[in-house]
C-alpha atoms as a PDB file:
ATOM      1  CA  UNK A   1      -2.346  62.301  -0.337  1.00  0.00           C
ATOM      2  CA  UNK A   2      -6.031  61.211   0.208  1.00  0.00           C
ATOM      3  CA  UNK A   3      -6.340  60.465  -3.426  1.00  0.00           C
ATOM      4  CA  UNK A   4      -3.514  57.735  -3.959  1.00  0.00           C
ATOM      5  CA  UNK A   5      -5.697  55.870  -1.478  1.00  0.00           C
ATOM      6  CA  UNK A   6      -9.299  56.161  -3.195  1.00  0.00           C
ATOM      7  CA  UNK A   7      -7.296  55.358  -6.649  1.00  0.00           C
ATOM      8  CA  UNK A   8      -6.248  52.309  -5.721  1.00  0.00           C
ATOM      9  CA  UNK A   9      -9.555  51.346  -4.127  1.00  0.00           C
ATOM     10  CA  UNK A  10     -11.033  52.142  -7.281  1.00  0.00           C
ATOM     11  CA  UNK A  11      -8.931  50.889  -9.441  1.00  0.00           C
ATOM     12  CA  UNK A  12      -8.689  47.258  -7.366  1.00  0.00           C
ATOM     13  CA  UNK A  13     -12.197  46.500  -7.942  1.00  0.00           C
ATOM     14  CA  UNK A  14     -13.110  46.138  -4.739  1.00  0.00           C
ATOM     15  CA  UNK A  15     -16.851  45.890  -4.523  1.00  0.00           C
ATOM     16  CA  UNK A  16     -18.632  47.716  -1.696  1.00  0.00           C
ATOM     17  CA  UNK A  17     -19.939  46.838   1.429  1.00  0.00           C
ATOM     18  CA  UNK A  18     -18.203  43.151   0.486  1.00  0.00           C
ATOM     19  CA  UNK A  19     -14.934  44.013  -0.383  1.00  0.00           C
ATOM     20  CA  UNK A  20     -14.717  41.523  -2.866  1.00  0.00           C
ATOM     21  CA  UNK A  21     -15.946  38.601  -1.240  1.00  0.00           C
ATOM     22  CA  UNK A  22     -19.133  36.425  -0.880  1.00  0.00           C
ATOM     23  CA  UNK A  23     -21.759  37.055   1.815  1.00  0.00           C
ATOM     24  CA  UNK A  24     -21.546  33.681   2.350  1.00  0.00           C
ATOM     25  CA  UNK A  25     -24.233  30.771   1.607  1.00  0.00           C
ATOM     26  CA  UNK A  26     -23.605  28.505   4.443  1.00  0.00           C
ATOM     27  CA  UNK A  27     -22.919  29.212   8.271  1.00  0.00           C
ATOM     28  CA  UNK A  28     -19.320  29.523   8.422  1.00  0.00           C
ATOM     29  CA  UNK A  29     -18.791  31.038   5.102  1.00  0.00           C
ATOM     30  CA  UNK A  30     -21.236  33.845   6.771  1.00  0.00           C
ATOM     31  CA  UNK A  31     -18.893  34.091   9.851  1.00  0.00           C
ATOM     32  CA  UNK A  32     -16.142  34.430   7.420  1.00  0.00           C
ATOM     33  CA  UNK A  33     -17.468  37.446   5.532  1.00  0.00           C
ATOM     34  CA  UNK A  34     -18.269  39.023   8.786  1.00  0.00           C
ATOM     35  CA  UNK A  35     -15.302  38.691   9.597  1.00  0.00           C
ATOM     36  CA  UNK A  36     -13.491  39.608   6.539  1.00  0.00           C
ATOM     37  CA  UNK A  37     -16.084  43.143   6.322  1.00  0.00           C
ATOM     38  CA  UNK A  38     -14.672  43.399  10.037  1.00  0.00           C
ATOM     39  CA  UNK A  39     -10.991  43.623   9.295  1.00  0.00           C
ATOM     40  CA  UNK A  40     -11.371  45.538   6.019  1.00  0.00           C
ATOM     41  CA  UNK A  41     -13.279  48.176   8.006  1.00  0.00           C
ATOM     42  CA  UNK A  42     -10.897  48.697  10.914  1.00  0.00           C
ATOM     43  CA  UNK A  43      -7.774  48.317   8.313  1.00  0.00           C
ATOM     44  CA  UNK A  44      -9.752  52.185   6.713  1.00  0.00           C
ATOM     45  CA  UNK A  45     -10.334  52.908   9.601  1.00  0.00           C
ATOM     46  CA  UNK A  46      -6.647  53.060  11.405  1.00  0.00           C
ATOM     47  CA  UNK A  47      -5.080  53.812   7.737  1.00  0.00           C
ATOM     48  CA  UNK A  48      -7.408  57.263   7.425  1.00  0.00           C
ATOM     49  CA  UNK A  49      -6.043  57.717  11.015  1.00  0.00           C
ATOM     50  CA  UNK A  50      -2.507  57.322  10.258  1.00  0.00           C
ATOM     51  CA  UNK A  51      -3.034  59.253   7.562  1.00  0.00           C
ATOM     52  CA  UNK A  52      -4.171  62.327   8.971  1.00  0.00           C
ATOM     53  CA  UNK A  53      -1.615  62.311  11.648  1.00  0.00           C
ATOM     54  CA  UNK A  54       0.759  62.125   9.016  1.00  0.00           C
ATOM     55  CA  UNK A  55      -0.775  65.166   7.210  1.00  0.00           C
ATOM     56  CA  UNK A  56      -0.673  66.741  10.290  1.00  0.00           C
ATOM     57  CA  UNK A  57       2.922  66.325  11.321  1.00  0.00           C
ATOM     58  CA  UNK A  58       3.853  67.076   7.831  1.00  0.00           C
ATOM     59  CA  UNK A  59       1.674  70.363   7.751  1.00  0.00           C
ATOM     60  CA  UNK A  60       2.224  71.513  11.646  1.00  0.00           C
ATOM     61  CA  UNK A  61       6.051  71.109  11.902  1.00  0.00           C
ATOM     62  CA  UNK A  62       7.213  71.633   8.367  1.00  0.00           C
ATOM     63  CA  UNK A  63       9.735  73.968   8.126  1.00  0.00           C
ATOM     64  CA  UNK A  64       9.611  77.804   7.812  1.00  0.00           C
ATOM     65  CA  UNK A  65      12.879  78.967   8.738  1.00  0.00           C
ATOM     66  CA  UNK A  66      16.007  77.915   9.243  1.00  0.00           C
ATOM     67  CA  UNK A  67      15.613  77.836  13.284  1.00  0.00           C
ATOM     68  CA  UNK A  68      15.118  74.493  15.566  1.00  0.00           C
ATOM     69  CA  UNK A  69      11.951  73.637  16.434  1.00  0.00           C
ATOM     70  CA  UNK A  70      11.240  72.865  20.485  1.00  0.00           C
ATOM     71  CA  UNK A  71      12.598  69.381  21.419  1.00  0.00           C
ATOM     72  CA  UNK A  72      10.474  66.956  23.261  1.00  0.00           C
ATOM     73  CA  UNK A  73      11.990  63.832  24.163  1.00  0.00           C
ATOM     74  CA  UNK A  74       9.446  61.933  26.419  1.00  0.00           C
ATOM     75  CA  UNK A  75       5.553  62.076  26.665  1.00  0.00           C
ATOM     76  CA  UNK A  76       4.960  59.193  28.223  1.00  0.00           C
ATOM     77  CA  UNK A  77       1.029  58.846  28.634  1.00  0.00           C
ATOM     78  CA  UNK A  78       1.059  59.141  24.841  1.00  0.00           C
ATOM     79  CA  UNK A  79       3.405  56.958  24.370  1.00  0.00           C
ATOM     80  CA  UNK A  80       1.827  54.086  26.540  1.00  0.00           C
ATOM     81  CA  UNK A  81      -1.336  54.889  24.048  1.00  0.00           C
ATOM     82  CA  UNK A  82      -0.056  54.296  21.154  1.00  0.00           C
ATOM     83  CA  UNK A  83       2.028  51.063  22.290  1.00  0.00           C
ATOM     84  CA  UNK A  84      -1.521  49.701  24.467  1.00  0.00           C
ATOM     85  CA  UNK A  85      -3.952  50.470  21.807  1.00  0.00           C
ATOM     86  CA  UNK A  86      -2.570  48.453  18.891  1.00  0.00           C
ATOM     87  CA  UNK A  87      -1.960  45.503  21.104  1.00  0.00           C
ATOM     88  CA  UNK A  88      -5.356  45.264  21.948  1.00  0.00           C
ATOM     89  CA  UNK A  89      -6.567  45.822  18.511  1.00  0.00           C
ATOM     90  CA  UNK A  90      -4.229  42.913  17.583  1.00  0.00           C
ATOM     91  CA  UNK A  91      -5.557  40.414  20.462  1.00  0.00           C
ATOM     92  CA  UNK A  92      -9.079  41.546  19.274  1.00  0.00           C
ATOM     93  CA  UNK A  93      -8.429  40.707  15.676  1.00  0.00           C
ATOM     94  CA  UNK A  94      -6.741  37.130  16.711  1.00  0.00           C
ATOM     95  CA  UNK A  95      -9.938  36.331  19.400  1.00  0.00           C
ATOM     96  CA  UNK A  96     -12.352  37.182  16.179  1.00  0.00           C
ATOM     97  CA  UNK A  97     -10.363  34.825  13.454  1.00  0.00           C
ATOM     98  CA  UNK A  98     -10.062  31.798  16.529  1.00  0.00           C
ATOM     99  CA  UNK A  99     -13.728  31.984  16.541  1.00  0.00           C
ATOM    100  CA  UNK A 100     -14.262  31.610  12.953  1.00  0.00           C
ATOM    101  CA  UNK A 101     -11.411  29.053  12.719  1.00  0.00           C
ATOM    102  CA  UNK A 102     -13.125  26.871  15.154  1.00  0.00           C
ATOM    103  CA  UNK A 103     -16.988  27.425  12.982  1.00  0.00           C
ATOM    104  CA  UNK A 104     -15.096  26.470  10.001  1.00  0.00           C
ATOM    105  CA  UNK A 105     -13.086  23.279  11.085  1.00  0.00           C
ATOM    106  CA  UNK A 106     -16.080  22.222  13.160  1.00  0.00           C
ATOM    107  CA  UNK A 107     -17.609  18.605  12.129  1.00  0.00           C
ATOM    108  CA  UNK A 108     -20.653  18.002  13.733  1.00  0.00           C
ATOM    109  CA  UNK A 109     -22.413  14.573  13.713  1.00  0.00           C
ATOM    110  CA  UNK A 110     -24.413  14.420  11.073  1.00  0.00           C
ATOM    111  CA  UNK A 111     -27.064  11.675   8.914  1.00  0.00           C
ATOM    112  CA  UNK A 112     -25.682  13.230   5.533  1.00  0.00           C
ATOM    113  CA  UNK A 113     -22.346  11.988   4.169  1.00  0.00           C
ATOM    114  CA  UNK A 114     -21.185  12.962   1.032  1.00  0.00           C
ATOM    115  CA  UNK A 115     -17.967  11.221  -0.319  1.00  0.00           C
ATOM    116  CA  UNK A 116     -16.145  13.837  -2.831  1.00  0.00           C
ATOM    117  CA  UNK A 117     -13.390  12.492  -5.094  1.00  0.00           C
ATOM    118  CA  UNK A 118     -11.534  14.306  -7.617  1.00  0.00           C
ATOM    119  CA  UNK A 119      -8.994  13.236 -10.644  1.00  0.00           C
ATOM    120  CA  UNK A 120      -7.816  14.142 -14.240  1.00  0.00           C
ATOM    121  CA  UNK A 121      -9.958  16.091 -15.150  1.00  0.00           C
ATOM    122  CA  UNK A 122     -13.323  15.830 -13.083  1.00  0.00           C
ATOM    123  CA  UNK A 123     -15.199  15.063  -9.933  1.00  0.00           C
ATOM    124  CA  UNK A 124     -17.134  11.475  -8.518  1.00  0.00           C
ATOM    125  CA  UNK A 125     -19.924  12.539  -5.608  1.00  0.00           C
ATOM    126  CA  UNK A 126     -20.794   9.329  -4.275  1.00  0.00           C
ATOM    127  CA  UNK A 127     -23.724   9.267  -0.866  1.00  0.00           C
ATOM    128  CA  UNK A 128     -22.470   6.266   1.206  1.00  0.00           C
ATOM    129  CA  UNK A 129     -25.756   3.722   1.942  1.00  0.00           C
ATOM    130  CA  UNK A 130     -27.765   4.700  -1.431  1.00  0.00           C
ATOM    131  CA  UNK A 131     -27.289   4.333  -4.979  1.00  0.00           C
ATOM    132  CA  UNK A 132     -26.432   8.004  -5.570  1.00  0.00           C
ATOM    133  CA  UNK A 133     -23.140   8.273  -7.562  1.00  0.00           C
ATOM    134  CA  UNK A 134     -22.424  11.342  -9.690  1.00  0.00           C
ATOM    135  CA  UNK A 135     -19.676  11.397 -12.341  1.00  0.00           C
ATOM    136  CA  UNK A 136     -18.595  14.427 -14.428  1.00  0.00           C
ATOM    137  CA  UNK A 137     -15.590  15.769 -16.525  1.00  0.00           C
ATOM    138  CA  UNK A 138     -13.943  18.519 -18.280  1.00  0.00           C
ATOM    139  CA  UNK A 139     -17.126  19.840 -20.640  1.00  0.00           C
ATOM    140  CA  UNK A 140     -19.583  17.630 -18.117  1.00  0.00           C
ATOM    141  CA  UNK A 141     -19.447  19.463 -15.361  1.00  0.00           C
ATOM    142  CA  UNK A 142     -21.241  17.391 -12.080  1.00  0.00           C
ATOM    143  CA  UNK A 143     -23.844  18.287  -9.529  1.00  0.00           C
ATOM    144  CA  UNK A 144     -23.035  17.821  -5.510  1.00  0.00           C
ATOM    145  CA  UNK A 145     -26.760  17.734  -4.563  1.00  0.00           C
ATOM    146  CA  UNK A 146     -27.371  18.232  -1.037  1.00  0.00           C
ATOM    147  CA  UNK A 147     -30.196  19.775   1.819  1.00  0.00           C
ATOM    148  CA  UNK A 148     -30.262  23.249   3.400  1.00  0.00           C
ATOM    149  CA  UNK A 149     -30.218  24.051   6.819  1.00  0.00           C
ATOM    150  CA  UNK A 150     -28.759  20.552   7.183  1.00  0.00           C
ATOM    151  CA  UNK A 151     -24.900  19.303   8.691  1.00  0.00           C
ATOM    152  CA  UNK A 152     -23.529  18.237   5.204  1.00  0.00           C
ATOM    153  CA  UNK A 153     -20.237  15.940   6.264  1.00  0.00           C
ATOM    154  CA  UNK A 154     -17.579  15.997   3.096  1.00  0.00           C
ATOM    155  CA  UNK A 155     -14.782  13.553   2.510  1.00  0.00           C
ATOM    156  CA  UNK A 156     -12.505  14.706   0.025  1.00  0.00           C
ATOM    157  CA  UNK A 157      -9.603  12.226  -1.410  1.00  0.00           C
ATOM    158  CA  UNK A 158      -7.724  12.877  -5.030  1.00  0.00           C
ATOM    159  CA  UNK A 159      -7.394   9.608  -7.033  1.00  0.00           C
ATOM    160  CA  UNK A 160      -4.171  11.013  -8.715  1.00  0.00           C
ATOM    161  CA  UNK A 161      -2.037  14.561  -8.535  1.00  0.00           C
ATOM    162  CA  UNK A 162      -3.291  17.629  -5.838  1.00  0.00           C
ATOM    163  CA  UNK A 163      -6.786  19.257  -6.520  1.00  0.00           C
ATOM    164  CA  UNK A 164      -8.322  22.150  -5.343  1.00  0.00           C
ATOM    165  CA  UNK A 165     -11.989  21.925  -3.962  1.00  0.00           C
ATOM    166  CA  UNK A 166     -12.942  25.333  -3.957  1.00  0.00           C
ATOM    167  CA  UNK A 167     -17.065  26.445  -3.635  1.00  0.00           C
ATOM    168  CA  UNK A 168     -16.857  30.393  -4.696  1.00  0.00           C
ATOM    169  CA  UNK A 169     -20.524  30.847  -2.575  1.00  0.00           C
ATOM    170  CA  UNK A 170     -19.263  29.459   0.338  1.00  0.00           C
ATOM    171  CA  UNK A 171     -15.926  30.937   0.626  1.00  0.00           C
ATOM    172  CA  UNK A 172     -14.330  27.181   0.968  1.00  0.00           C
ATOM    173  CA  UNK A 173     -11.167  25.897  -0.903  1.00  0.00           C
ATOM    174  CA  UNK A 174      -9.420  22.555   0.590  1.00  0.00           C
ATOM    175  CA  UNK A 175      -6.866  20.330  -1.108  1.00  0.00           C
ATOM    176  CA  UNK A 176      -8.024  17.373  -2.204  1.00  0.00           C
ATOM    177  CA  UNK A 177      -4.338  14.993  -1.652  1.00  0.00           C
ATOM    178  CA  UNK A 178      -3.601  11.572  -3.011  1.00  0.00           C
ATOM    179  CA  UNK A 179      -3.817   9.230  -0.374  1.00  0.00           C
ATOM    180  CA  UNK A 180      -5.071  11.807   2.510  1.00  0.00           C
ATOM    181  CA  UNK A 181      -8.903  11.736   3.533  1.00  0.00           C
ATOM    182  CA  UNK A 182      -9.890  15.739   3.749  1.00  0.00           C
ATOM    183  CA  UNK A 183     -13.077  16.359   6.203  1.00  0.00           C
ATOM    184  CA  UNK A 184     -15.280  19.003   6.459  1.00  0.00           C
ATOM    185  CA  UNK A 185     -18.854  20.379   7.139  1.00  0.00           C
ATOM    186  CA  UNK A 186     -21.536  22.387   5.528  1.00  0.00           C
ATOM    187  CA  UNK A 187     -24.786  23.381   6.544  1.00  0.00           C
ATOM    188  CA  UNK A 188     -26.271  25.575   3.697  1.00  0.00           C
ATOM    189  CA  UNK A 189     -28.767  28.284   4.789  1.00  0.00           C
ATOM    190  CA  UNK A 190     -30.169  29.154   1.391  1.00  0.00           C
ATOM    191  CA  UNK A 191     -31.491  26.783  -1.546  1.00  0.00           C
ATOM    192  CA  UNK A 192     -29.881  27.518  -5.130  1.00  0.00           C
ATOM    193  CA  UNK A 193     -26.669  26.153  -7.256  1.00  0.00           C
ATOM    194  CA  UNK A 194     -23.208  27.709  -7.044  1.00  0.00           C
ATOM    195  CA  UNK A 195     -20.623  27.455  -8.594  1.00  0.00           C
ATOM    196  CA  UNK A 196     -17.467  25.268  -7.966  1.00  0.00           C
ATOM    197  CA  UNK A 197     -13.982  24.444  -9.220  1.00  0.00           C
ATOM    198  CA  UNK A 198     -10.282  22.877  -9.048  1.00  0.00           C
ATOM    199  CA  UNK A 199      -7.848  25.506  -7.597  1.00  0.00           C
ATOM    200  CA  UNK A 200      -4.931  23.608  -8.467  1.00  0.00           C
ATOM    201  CA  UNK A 201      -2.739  23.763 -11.638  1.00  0.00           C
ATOM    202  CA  UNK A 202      -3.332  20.011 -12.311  1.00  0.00           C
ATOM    203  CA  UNK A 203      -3.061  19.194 -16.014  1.00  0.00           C
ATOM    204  CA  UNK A 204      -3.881  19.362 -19.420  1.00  0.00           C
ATOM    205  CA  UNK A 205      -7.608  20.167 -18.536  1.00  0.00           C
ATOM    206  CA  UNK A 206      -7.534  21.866 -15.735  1.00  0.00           C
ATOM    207  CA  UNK A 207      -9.496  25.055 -16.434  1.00  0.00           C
ATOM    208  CA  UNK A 208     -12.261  22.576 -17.581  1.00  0.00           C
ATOM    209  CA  UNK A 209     -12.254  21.314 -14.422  1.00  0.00           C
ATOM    210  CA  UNK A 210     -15.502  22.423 -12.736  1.00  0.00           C
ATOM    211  CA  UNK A 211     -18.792  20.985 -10.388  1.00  0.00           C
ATOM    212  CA  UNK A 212     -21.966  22.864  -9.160  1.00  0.00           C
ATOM    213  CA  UNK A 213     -23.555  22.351  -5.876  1.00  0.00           C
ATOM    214  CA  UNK A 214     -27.171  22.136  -6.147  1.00  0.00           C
ATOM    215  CA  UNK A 215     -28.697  22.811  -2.038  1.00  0.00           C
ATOM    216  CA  UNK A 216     -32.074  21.886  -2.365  1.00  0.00           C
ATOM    217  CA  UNK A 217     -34.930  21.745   0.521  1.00  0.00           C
ATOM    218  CA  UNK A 218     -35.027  18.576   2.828  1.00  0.00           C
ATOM    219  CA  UNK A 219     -37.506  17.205   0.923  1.00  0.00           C
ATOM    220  CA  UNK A 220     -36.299  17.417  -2.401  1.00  0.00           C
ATOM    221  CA  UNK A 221     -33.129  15.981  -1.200  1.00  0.00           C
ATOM    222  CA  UNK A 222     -35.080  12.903   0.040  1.00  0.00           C
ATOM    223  CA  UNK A 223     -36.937  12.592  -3.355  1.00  0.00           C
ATOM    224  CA  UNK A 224     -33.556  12.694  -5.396  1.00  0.00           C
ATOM    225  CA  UNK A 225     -31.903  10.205  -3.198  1.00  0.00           C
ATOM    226  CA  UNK A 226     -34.943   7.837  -3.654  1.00  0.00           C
ATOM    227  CA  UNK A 227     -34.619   8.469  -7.856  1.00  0.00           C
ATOM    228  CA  UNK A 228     -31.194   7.978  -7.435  1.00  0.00           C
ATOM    229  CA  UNK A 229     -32.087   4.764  -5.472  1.00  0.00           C
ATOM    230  CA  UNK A 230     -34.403   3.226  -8.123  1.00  0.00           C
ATOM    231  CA  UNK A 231     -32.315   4.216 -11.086  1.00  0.00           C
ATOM    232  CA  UNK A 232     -29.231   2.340  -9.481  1.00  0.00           C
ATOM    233  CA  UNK A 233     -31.155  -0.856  -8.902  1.00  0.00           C
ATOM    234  CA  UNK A 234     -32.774  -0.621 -12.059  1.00  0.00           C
ATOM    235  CA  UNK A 235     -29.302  -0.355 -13.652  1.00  0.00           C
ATOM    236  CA  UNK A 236     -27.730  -3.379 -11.323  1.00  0.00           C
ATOM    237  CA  UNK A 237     -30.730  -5.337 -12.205  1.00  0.00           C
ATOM    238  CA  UNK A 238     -30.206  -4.849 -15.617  1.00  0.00           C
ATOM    239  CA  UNK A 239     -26.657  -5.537 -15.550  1.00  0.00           C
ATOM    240  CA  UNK A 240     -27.067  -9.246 -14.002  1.00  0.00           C
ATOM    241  CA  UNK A 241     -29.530  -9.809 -16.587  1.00  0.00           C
ATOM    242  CA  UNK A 242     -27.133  -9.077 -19.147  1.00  0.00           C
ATOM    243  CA  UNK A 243     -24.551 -11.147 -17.611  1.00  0.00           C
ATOM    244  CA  UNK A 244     -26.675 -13.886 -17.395  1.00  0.00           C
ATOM    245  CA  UNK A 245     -27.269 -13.759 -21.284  1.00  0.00           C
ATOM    246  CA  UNK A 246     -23.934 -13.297 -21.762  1.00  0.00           C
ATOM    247  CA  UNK A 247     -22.546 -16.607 -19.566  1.00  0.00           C
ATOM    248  CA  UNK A 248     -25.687 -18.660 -20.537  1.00  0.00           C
ATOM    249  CA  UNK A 249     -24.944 -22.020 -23.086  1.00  0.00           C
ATOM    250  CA  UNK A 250     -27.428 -24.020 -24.490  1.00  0.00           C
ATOM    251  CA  UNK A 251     -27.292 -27.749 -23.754  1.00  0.00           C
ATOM    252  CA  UNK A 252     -26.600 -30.043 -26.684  1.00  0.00           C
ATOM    253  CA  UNK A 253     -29.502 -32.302 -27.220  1.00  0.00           C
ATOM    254  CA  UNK A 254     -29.954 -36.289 -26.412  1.00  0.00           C
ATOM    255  CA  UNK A 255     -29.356 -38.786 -28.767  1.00  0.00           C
ATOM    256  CA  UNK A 256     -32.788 -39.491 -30.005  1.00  0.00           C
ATOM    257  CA  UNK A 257     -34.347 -36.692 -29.592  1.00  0.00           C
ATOM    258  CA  UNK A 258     -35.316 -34.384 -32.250  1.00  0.00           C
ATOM    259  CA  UNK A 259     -38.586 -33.983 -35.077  1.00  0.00           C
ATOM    260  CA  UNK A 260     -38.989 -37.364 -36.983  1.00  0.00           C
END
């Protein structure tokens, strides 16, 4: 009875202590694998319990002869136990998840806006006020560059069908919707790139559909936005020039003028 259990613990792959999910690399994803270790603790925890009572019931009262056992019909501070107890465990489980809720649809005010866009079959990071844009698809897989221990504000929008914005590290997924403005909050607490991608069945080349987010210190976040910054008015300068070759006509010369 104990073994059916452990086999399909085992066979599930469920790592331990994370049960399968990330420790988290931001604040709220943190709160959220507390929170997830928290439930799939006390889930063991009251299923070994049922279990034993069950082993016990079946071993104590299982039959021996063809007599009737004792009948009890009430026992009521038992009864009041086992109706009190899981009501509480329940109001204890929804306080913990309202808590986390509120960390994780938080949007504090914040310097550092990053505009996320996402269409067939890649992603646009653009940082509102600079010259930072960053375009990537299918087998070019972008970078979402942004500072630790910093409130990170995201809009997400979809230029075309429904995406999925999903950050494995931070235990995140949102839809990204056509016409909807999706907003959101991160505030890394470690440096290092993870791993991101679209959630959403969404065409031809979907499963080529992926991003990293790069979390680099404060001031290596300052010192890309200022390359980005140069390198996008070097570029604009460069296009006018070449717009100005392109539109410029030579005058025709005056009568009379020439080499004699």
């Amino acid at each position: 009875m104990v073994a059916l259990p452990l086999a399909a613990l085992v066979l599930s792959g469920c790592t331990v202590p994370t049960f399968g999910v990330q420790p988290g690399a931001t604040t709220s994803s943190k709160s959220v694998y507390h929170l997830w270790v928290g439930f799939t603790i006390g889930a063991l925890v009251i299923g070994v319990f049922v279990l034993l009572l069950i082993a016990y019931a079946v071993l104590r009262y299982r039959r021996k002869d063809d007599s009737i056992p004792r009948q009890v019909q009430y026992h009521l501070p038992l009864e009041w136990t086992y109706v009190i107890i899981p009501i509480l465990i329940v109001f204890g489980l929804f306080a913990a998840t309202l808590v986390v809720e509120n960390k994780e649809l938080a949007n504090p005010k914040t310097d550092v806006t990053i505009d996320v866009n996402a269409f067939q079959w890649g992603w646009k990071f653009t940082y509102p006020g600079t010259n930072a844009v960053v375009v990537g698809q299918t087998t070019d897989a972008p970078t979402m560059v942004m500072p630790v221990d910093t409130n990170v504000h995201i809009s997400l929008t979809s230029t075309d069908v429904i995406h999925g914005f999903y950050v494995r590290a931070f235990n995140f997924s949102r839809y990204a919707l056509p016409g909807v403005d999706n907003q959101f909050t991160f505030n890394a607490v470690r440096t290092g790139t993870f791993f991101g991608q679209c959630t959403q069945l969404c065409g031809l080349y979907h499963s080529l559909m992926f991003f990293n987010v790069k979390v680099v210190s404060k001031s290596d976040y300052q010192a890309w936005l200022a390359q980005q910054n140069n390198a996008g008015a070097a570029q604009a300068a460069a296009t006018v020039n070449q717009q100005q070759t392109n539109t410029y006509v030579p005058t025709k010369p005056t009568s009379g003028s020439g080499v004699k």
